[in-house]
PDB file of N, CA and C in Angstrom:
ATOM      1  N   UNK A   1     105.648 111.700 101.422  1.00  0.00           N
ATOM      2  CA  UNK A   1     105.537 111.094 100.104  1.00  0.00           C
ATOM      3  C   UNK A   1     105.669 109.584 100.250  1.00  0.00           C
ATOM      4  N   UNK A   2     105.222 108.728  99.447  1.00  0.00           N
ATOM      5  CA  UNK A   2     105.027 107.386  99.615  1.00  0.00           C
ATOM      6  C   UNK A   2     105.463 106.959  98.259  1.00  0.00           C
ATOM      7  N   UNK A   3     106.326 106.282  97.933  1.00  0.00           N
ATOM      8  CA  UNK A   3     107.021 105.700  96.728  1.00  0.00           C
ATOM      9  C   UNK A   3     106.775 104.281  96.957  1.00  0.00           C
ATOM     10  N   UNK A   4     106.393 103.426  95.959  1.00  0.00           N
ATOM     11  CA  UNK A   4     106.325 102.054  95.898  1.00  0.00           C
ATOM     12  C   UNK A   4     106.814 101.936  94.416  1.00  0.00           C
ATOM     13  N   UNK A   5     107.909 101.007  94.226  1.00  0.00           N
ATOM     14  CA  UNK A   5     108.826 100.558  93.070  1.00  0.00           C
ATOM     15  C   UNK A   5     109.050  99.448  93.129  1.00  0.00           C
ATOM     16  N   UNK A   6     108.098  98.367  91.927  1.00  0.00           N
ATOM     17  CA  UNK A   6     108.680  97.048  91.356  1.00  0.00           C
ATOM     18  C   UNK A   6     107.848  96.277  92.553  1.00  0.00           C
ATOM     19  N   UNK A   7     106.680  96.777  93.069  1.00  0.00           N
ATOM     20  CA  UNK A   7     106.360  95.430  94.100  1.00  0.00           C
ATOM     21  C   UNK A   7     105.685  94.485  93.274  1.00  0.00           C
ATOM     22  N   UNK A   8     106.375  93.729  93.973  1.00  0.00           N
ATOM     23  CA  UNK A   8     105.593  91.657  93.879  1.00  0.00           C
ATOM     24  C   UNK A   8     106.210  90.983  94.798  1.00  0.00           C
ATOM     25  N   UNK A   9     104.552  90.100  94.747  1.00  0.00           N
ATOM     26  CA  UNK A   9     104.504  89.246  95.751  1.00  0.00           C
ATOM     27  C   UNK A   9     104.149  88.057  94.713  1.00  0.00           C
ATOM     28  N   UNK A  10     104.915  86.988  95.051  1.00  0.00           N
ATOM     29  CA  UNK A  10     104.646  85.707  94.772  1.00  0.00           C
ATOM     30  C   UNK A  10     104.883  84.424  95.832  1.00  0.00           C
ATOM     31  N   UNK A  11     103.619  83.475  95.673  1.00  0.00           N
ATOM     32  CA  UNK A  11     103.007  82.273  96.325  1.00  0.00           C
ATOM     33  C   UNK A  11     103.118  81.265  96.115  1.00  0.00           C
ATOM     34  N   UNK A  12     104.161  80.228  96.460  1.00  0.00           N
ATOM     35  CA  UNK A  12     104.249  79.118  95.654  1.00  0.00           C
ATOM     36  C   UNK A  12     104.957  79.843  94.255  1.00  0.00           C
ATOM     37  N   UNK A  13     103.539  79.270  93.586  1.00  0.00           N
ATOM     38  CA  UNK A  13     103.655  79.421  91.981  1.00  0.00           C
ATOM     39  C   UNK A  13     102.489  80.608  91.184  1.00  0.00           C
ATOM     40  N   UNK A  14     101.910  80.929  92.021  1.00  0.00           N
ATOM     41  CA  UNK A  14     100.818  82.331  91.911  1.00  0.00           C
ATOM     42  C   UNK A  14     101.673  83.484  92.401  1.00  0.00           C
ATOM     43  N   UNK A  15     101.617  84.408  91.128  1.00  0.00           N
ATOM     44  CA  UNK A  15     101.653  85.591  91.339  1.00  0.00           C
ATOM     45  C   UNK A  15     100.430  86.233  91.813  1.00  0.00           C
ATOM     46  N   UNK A  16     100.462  87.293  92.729  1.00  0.00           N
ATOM     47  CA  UNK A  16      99.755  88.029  93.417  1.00  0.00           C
ATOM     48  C   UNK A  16      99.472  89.315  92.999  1.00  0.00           C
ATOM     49  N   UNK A  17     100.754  89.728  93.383  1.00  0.00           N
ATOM     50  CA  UNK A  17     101.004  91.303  92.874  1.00  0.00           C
ATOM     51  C   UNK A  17     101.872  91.473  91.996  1.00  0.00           C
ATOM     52  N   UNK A  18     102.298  92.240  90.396  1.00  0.00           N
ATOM     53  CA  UNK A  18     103.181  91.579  89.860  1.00  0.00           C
ATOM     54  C   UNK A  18     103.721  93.212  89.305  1.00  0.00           C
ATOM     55  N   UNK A  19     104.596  93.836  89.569  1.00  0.00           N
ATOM     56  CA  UNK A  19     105.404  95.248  89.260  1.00  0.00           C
ATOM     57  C   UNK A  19     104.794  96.345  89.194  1.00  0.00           C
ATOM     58  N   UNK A  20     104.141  96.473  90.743  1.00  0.00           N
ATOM     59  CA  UNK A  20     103.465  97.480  90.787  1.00  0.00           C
ATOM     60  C   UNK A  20     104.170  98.793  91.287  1.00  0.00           C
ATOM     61  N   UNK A  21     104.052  99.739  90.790  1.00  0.00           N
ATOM     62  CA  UNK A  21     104.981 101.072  90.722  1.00  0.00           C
ATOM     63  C   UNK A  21     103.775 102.381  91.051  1.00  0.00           C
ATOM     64  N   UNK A  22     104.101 103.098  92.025  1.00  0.00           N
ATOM     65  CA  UNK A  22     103.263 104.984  92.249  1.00  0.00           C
ATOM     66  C   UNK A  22     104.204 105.506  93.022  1.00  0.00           C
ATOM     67  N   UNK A  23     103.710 106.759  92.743  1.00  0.00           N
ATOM     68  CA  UNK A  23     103.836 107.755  93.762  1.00  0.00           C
ATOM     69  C   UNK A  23     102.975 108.432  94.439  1.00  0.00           C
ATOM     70  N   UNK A  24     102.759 108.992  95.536  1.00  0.00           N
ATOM     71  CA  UNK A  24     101.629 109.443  96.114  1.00  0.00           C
ATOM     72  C   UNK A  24     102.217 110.617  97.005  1.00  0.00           C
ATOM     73  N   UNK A  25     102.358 112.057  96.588  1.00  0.00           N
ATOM     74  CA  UNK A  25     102.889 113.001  97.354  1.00  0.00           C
ATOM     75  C   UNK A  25     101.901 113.819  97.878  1.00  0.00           C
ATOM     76  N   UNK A  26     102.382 114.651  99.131  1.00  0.00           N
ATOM     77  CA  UNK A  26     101.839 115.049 100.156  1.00  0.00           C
ATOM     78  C   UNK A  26     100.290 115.411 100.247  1.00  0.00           C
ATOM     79  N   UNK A  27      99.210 115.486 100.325  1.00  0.00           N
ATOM     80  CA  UNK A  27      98.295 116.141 100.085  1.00  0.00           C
ATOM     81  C   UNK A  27      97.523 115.617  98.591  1.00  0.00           C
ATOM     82  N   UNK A  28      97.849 114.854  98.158  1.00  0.00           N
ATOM     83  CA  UNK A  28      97.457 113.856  96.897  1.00  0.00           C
ATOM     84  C   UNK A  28      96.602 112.714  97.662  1.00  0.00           C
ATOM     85  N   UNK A  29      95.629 112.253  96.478  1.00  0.00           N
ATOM     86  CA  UNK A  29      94.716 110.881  97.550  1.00  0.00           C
ATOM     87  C   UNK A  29      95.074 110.146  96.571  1.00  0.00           C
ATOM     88  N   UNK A  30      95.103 108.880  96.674  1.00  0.00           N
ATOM     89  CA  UNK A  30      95.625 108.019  96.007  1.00  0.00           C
ATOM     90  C   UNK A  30      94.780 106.598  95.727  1.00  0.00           C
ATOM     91  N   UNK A  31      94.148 105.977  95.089  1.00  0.00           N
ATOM     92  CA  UNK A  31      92.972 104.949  94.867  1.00  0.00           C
ATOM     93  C   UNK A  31      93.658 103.641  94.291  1.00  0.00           C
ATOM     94  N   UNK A  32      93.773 102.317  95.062  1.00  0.00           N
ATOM     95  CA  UNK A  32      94.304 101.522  94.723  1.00  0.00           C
ATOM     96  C   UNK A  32      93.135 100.292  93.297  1.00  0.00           C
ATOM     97  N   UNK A  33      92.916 100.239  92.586  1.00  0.00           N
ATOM     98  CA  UNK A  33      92.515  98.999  91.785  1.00  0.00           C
ATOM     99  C   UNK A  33      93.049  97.810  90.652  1.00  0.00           C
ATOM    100  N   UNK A  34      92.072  97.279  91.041  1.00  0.00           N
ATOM    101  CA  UNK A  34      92.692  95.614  90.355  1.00  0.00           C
ATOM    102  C   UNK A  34      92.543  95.322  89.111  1.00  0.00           C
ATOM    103  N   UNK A  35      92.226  94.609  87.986  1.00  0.00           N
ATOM    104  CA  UNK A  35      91.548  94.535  87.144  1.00  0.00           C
ATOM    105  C   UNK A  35      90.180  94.095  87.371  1.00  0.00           C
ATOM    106  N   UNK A  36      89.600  94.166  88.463  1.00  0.00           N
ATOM    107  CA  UNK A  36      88.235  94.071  88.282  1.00  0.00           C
ATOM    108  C   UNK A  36      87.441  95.254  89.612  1.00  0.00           C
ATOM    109  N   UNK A  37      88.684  96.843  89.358  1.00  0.00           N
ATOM    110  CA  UNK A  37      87.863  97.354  89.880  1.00  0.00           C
ATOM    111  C   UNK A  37      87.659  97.793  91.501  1.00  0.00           C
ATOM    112  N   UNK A  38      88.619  96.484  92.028  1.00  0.00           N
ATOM    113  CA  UNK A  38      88.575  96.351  93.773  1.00  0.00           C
ATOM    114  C   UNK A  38      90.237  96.355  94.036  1.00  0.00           C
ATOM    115  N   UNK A  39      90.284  96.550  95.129  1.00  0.00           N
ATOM    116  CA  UNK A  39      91.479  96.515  95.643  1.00  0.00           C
ATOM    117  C   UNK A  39      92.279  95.332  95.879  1.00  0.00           C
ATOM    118  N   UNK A  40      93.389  94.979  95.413  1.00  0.00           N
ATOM    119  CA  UNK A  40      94.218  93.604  95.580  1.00  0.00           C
ATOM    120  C   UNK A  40      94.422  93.321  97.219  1.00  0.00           C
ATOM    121  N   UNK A  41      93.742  92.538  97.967  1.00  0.00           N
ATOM    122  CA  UNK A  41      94.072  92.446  99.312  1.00  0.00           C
ATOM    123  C   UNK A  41      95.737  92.228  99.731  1.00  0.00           C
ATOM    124  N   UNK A  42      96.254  91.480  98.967  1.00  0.00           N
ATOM    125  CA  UNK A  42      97.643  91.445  98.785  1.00  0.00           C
ATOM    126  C   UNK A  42      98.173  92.689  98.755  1.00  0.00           C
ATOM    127  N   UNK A  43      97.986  93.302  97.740  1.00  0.00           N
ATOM    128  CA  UNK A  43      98.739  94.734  97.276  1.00  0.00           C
ATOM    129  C   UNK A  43      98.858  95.289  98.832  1.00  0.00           C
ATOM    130  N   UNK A  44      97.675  95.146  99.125  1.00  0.00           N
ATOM    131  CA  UNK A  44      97.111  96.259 100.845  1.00  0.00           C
ATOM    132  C   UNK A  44      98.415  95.625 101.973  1.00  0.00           C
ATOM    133  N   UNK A  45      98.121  93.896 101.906  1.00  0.00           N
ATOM    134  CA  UNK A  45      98.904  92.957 102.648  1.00  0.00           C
ATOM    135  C   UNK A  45     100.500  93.613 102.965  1.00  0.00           C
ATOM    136  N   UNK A  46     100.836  93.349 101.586  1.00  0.00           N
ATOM    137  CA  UNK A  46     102.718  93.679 101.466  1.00  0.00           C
ATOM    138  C   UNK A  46     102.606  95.337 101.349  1.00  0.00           C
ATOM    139  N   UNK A  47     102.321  96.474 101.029  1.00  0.00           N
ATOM    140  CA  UNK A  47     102.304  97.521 101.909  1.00  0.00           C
ATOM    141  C   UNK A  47     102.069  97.664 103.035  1.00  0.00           C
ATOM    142  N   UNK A  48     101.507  97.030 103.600  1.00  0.00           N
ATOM    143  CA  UNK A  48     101.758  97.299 104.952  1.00  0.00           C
ATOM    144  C   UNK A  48     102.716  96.843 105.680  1.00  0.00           C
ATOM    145  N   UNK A  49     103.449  96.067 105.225  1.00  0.00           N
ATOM    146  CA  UNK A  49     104.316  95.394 106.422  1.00  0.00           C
ATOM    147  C   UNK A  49     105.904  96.299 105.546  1.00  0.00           C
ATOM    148  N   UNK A  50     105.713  96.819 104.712  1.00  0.00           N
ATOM    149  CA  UNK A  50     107.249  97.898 103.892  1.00  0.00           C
ATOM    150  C   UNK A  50     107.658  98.697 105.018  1.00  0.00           C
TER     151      UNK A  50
END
């Protein structure tokens, strides 16, 4: 299972990612989007390094 709670990332003075919250349990697929649709490279960025 994969829990992500309250992520953000902030830059300077740009927010990036701003209280992003899922769950994604076993055997579930899970689809990340932005408001326009695509994936936040950030979002991808700071999950990966959790």
């Amino acid at each position: 299972m994969l829990k992500v709670s309250s992520l953000s990332k902030v830059y300077k003075r740009t927010t990036a990612v701003d209280d992003v919250n899922f769950d994604v349990s076993k055997g579930e697929i899970a689809v990340l989007v932005g408001p326009m649709v695509q994936v936040s490279p950030q979002q991808l960025k700071v999950l990966s390094v959790c």
